[in-house]
PDB file of N, CA and C in Angstrom:
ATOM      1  N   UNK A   1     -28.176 -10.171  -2.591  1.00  0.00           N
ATOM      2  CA  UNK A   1     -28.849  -9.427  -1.565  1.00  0.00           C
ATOM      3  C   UNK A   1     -29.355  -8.115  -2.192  1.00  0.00           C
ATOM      4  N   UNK A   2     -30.929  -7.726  -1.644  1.00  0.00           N
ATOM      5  CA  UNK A   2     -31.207  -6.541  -2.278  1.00  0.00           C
ATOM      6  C   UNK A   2     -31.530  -5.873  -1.107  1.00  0.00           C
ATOM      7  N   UNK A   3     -31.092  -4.061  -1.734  1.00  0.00           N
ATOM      8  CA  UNK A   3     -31.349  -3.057  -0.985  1.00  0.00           C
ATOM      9  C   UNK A   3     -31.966  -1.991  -1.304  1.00  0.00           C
ATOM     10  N   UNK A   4     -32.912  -1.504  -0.794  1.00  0.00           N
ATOM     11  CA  UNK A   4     -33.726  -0.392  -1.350  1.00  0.00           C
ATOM     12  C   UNK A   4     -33.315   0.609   0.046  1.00  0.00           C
ATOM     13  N   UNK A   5     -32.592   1.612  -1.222  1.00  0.00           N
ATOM     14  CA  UNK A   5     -33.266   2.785  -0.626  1.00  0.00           C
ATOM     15  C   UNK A   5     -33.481   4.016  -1.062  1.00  0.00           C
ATOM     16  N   UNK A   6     -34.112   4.757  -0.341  1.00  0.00           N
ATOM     17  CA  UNK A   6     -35.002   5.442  -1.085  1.00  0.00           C
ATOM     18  C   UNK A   6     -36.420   5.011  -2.332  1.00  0.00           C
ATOM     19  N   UNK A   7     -36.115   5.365  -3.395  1.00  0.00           N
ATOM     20  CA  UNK A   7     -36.817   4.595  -4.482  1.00  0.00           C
ATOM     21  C   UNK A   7     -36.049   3.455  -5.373  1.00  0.00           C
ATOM     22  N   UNK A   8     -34.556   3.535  -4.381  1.00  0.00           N
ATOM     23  CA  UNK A   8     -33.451   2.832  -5.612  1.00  0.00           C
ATOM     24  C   UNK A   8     -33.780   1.524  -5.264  1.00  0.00           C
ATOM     25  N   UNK A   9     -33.598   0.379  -5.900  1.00  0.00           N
ATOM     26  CA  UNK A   9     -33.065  -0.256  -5.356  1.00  0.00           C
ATOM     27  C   UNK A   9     -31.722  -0.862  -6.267  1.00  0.00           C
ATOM     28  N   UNK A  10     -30.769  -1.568  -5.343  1.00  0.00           N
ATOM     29  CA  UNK A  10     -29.442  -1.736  -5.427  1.00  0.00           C
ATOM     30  C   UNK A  10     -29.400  -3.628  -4.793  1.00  0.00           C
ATOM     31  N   UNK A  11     -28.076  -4.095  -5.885  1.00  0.00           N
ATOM     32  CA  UNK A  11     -27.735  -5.363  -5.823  1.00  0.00           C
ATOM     33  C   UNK A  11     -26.603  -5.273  -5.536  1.00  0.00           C
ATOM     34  N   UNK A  12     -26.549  -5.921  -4.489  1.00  0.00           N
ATOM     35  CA  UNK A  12     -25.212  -5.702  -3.432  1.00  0.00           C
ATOM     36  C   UNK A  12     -24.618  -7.657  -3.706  1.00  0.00           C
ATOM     37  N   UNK A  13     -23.660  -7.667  -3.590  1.00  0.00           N
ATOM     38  CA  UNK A  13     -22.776  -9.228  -3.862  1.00  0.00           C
ATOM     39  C   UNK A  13     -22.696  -9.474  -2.555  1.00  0.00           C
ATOM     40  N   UNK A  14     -23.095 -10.738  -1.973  1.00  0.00           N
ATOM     41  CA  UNK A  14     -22.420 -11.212  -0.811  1.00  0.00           C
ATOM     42  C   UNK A  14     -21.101 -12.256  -0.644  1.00  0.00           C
ATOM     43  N   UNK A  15     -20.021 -10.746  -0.672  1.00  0.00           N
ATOM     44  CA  UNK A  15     -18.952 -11.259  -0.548  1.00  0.00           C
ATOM     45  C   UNK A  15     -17.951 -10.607   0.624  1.00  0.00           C
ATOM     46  N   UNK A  16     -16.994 -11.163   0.894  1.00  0.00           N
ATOM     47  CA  UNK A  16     -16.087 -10.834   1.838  1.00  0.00           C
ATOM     48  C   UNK A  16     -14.877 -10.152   1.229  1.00  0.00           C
ATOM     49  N   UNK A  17     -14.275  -9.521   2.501  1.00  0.00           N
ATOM     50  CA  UNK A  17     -13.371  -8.082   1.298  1.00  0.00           C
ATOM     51  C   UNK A  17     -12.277  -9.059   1.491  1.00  0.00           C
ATOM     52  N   UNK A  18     -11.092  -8.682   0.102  1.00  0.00           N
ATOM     53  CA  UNK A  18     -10.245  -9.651  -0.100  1.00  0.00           C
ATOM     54  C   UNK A  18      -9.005  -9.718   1.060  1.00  0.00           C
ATOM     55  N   UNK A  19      -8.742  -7.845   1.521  1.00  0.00           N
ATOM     56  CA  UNK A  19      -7.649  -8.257   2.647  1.00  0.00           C
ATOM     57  C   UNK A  19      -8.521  -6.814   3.602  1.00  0.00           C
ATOM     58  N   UNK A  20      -9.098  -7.433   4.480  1.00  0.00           N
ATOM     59  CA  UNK A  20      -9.392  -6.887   5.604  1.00  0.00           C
ATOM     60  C   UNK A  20      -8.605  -6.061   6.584  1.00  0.00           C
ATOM     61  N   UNK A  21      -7.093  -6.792   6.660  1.00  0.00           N
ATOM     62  CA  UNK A  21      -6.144  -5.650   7.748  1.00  0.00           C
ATOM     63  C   UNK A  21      -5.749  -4.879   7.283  1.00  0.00           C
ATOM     64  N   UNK A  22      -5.497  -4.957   5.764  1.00  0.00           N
ATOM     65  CA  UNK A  22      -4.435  -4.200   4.527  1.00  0.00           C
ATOM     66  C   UNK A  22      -2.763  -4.892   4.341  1.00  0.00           C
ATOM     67  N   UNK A  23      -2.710  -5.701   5.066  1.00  0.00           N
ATOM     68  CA  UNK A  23      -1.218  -5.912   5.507  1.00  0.00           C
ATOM     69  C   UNK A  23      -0.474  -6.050   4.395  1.00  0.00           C
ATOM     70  N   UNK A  24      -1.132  -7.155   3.450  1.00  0.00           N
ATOM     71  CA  UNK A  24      -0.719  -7.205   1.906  1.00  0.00           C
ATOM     72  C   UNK A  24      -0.663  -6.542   1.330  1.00  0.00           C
ATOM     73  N   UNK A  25      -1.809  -5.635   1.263  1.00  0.00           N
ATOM     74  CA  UNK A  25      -1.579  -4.573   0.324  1.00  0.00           C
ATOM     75  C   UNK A  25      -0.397  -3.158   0.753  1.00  0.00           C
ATOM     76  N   UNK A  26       0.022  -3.163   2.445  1.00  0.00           N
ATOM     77  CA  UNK A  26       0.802  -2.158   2.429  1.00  0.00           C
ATOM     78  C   UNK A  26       1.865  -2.934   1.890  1.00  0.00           C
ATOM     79  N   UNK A  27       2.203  -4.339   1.902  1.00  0.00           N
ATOM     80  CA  UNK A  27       3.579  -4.980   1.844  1.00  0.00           C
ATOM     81  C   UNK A  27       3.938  -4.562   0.441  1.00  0.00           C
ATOM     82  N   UNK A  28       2.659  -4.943  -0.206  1.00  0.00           N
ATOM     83  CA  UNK A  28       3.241  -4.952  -1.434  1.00  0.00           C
ATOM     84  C   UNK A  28       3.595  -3.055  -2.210  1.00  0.00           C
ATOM     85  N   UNK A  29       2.888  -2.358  -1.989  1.00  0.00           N
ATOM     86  CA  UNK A  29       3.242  -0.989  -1.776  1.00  0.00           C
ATOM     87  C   UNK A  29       4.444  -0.493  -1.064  1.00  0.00           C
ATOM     88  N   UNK A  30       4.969  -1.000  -0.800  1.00  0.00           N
ATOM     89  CA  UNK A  30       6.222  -0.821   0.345  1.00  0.00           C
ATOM     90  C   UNK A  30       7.301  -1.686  -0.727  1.00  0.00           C
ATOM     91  N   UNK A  31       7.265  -2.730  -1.263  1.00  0.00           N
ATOM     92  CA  UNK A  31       7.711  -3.573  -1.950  1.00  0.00           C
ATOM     93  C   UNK A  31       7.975  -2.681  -3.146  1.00  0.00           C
ATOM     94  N   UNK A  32       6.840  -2.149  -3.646  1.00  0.00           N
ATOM     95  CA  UNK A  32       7.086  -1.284  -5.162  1.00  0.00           C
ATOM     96  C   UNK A  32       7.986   0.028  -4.909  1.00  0.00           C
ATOM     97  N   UNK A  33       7.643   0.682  -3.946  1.00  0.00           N
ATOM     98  CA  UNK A  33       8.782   1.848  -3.837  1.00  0.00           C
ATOM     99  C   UNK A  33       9.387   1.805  -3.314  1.00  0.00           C
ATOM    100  N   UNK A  34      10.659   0.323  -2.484  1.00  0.00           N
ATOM    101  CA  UNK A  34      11.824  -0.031  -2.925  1.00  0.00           C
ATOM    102  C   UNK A  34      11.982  -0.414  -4.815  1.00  0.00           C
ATOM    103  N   UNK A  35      11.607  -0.986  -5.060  1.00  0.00           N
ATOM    104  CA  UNK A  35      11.619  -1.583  -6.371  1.00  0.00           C
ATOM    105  C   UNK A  35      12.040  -0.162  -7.233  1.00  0.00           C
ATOM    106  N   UNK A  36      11.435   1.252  -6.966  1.00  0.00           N
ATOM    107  CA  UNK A  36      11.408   1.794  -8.145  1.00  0.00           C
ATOM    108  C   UNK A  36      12.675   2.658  -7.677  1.00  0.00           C
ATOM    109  N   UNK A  37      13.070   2.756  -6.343  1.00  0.00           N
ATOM    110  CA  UNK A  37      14.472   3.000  -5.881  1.00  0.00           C
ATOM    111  C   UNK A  37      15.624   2.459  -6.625  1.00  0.00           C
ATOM    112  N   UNK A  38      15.031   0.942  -6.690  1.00  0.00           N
ATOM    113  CA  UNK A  38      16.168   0.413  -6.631  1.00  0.00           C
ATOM    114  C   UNK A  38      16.460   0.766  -8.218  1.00  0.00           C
ATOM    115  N   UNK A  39      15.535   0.805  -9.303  1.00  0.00           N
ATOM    116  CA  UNK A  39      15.334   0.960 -10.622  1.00  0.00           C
ATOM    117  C   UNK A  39      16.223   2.462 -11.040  1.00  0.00           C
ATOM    118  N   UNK A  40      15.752   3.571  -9.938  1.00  0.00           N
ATOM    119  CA  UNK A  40      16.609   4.706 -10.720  1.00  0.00           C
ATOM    120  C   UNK A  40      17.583   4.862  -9.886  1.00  0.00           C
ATOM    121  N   UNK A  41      18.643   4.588  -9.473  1.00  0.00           N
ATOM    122  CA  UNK A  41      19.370   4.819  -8.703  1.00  0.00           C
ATOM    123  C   UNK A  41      20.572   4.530  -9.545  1.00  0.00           C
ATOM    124  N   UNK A  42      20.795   4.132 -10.571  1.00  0.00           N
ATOM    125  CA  UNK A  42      21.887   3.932 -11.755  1.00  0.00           C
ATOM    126  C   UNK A  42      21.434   5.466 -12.371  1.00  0.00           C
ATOM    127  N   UNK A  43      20.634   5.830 -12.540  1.00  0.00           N
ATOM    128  CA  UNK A  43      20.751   6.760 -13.243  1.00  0.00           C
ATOM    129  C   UNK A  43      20.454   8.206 -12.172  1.00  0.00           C
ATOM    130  N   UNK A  44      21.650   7.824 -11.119  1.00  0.00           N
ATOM    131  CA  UNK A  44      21.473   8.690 -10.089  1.00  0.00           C
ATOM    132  C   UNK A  44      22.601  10.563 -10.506  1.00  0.00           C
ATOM    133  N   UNK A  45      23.232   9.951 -11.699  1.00  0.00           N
ATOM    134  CA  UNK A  45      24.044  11.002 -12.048  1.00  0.00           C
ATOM    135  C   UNK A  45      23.101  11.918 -13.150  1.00  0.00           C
ATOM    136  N   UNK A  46      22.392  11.470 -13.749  1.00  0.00           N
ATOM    137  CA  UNK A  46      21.149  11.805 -14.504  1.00  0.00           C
ATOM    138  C   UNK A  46      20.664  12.782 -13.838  1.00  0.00           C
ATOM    139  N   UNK A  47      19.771  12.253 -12.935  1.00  0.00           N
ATOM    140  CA  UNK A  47      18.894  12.312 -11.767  1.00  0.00           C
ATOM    141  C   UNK A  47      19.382  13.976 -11.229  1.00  0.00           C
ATOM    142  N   UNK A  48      20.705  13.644 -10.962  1.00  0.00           N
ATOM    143  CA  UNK A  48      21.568  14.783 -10.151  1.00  0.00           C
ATOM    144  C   UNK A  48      21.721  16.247 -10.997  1.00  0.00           C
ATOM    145  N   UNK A  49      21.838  15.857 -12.706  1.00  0.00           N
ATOM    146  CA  UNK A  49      22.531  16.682 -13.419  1.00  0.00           C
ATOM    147  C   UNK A  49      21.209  17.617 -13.433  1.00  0.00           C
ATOM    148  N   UNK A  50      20.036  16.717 -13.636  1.00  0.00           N
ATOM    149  CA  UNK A  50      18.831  17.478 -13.856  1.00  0.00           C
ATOM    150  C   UNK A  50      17.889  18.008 -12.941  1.00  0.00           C
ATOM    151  N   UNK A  51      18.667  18.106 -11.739  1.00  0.00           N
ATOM    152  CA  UNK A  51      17.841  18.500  -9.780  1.00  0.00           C
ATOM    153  C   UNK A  51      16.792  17.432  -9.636  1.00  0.00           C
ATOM    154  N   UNK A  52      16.943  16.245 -10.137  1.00  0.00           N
ATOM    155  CA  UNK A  52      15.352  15.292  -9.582  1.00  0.00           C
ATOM    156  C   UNK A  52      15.897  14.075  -9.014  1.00  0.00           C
ATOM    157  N   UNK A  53      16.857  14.572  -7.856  1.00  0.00           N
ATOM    158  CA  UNK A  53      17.216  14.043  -6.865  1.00  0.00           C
ATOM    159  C   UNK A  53      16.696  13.451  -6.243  1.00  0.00           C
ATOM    160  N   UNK A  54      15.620  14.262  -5.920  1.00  0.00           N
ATOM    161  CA  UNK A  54      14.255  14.095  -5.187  1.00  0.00           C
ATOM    162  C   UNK A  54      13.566  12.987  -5.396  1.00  0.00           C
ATOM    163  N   UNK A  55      13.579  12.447  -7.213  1.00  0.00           N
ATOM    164  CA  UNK A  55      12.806  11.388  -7.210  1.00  0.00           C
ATOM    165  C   UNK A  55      13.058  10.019  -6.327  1.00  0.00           C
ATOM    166  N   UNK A  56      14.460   9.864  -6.532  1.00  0.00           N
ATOM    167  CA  UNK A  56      15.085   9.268  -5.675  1.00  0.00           C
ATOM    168  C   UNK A  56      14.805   8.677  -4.366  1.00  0.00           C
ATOM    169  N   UNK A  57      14.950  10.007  -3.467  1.00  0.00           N
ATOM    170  CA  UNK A  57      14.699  10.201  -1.800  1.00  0.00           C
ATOM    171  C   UNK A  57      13.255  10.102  -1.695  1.00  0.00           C
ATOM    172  N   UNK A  58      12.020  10.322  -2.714  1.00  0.00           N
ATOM    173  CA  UNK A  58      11.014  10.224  -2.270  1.00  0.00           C
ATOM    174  C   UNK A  58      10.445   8.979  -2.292  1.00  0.00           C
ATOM    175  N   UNK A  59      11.577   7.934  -3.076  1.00  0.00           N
ATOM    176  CA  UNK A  59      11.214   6.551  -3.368  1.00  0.00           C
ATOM    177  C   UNK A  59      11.649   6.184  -2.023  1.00  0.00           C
ATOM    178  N   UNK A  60      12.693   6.468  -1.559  1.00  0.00           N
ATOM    179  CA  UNK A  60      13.444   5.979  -0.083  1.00  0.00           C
ATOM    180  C   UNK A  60      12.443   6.084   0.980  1.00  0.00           C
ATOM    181  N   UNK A  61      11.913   7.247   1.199  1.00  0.00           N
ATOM    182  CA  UNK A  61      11.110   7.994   1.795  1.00  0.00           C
ATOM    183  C   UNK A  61       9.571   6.886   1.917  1.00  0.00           C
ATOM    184  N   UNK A  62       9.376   6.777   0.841  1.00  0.00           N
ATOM    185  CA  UNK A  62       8.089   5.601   1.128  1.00  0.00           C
ATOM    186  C   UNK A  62       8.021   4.261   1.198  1.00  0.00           C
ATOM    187  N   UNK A  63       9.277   4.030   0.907  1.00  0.00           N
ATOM    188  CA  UNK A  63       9.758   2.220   1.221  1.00  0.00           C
ATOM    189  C   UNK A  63      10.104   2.744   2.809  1.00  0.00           C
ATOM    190  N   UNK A  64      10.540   3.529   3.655  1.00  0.00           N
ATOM    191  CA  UNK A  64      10.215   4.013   4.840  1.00  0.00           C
ATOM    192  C   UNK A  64       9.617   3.834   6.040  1.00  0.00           C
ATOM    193  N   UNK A  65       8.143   4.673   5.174  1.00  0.00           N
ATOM    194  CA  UNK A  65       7.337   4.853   5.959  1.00  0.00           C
ATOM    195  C   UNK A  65       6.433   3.821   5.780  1.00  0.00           C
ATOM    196  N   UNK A  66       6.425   2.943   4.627  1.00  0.00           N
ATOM    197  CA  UNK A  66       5.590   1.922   4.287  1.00  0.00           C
ATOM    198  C   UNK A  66       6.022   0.770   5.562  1.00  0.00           C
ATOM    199  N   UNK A  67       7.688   0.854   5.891  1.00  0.00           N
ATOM    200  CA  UNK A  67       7.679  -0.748   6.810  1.00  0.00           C
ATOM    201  C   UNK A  67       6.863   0.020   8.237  1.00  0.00           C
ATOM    202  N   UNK A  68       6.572   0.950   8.656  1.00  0.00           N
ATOM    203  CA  UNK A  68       6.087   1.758   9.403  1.00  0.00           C
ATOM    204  C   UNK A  68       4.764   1.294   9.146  1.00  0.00           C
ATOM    205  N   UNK A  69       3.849   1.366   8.136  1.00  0.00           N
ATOM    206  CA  UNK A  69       2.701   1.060   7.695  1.00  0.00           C
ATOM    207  C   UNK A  69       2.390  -0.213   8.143  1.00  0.00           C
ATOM    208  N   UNK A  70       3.182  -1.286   7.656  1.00  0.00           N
ATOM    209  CA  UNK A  70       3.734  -3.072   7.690  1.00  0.00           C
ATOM    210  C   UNK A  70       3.518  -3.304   8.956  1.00  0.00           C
ATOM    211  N   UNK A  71       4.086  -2.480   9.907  1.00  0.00           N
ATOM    212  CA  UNK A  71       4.475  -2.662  11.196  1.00  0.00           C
ATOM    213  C   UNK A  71       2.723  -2.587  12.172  1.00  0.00           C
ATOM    214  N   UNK A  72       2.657  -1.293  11.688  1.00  0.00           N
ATOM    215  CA  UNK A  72       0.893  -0.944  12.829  1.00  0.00           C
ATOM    216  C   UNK A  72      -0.443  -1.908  11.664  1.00  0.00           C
ATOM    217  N   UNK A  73      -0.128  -2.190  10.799  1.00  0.00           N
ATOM    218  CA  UNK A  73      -1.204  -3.142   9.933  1.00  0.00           C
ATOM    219  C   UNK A  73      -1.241  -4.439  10.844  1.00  0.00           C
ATOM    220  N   UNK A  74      -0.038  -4.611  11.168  1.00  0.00           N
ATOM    221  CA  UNK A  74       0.174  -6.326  11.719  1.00  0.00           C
ATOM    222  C   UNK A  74      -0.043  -5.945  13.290  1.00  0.00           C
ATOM    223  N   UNK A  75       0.330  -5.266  13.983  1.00  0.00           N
ATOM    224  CA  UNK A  75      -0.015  -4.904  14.899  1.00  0.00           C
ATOM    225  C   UNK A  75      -2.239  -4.795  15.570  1.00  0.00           C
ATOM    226  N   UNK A  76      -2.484  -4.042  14.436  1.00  0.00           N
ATOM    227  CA  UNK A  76      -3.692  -3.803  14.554  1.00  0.00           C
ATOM    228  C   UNK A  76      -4.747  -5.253  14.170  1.00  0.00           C
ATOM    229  N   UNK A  77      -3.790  -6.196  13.069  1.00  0.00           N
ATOM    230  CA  UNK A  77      -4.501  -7.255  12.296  1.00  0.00           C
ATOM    231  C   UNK A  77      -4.305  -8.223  13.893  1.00  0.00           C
ATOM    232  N   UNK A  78      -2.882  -8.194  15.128  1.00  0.00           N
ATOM    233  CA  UNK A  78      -3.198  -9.161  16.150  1.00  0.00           C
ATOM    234  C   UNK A  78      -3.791  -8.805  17.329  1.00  0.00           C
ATOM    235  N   UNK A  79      -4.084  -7.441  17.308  1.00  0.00           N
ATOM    236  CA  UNK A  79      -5.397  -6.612  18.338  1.00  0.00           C
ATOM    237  C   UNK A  79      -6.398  -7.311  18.019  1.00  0.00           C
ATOM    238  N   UNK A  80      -7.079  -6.987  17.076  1.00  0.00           N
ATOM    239  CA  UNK A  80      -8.417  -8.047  16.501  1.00  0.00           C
ATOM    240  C   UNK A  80      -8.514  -9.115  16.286  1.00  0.00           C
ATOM    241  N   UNK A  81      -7.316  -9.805  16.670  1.00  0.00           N
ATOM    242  CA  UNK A  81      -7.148 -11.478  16.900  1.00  0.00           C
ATOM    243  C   UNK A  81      -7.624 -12.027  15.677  1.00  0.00           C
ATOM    244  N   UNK A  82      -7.460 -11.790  13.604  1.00  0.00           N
ATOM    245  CA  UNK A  82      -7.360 -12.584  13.018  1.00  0.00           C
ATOM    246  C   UNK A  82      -6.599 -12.981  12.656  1.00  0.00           C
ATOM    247  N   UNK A  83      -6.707 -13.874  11.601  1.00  0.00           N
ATOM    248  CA  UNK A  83      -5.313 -14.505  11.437  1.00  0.00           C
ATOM    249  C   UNK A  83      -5.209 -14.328  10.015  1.00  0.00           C
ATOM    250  N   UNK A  84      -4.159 -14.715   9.617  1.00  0.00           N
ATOM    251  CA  UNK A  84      -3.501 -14.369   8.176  1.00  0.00           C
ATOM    252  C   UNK A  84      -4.024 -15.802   7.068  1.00  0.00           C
ATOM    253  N   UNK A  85      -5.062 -15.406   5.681  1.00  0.00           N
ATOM    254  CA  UNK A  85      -5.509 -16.191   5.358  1.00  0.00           C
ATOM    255  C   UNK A  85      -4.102 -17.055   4.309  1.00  0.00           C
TER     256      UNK A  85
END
């Protein structure tokens, strides 16, 4: 498909976007920061000795808010009545 505009013109692909609700992509984002929780949390005395505690809780913190994410993605993906490819 071509598009002009202005003096440009531009070649656009006719394709469809790969995840439309996001649902996958929050899952799997939600998936990785448990994962990297779960990764430093042995070296939580480390972590402690050197104040980056934090790294920790901020991994907790977005495996969190991500099932939060999970939750209104799927919500919003059965408002618009599609379905999961």
């Amino acid at each position: 498909m071509v598009h002009e505009i202005g003096k440009r013109t531009y070649l656009v692909a006719d394709v469809d976007p790969l995840d439309v609700d996001g649902v996958r992509t929050i899952e799997i984002g939600t998936a990785l920061w448990l994962v990297a929780f779960l990764l430093l949390l042995p070296f939580y005395g480390r972590l402690e000795e050197t104040g980056r505690t934090w790294w920790l809780w901020t991994c907790m913190a977005g495996f969190g808010l991500g099932l939060f994410g999970v939750e209104i993605c799927r919500t919003r993906r059965k408002r618009r009545g599609t379905r999961r490819r």
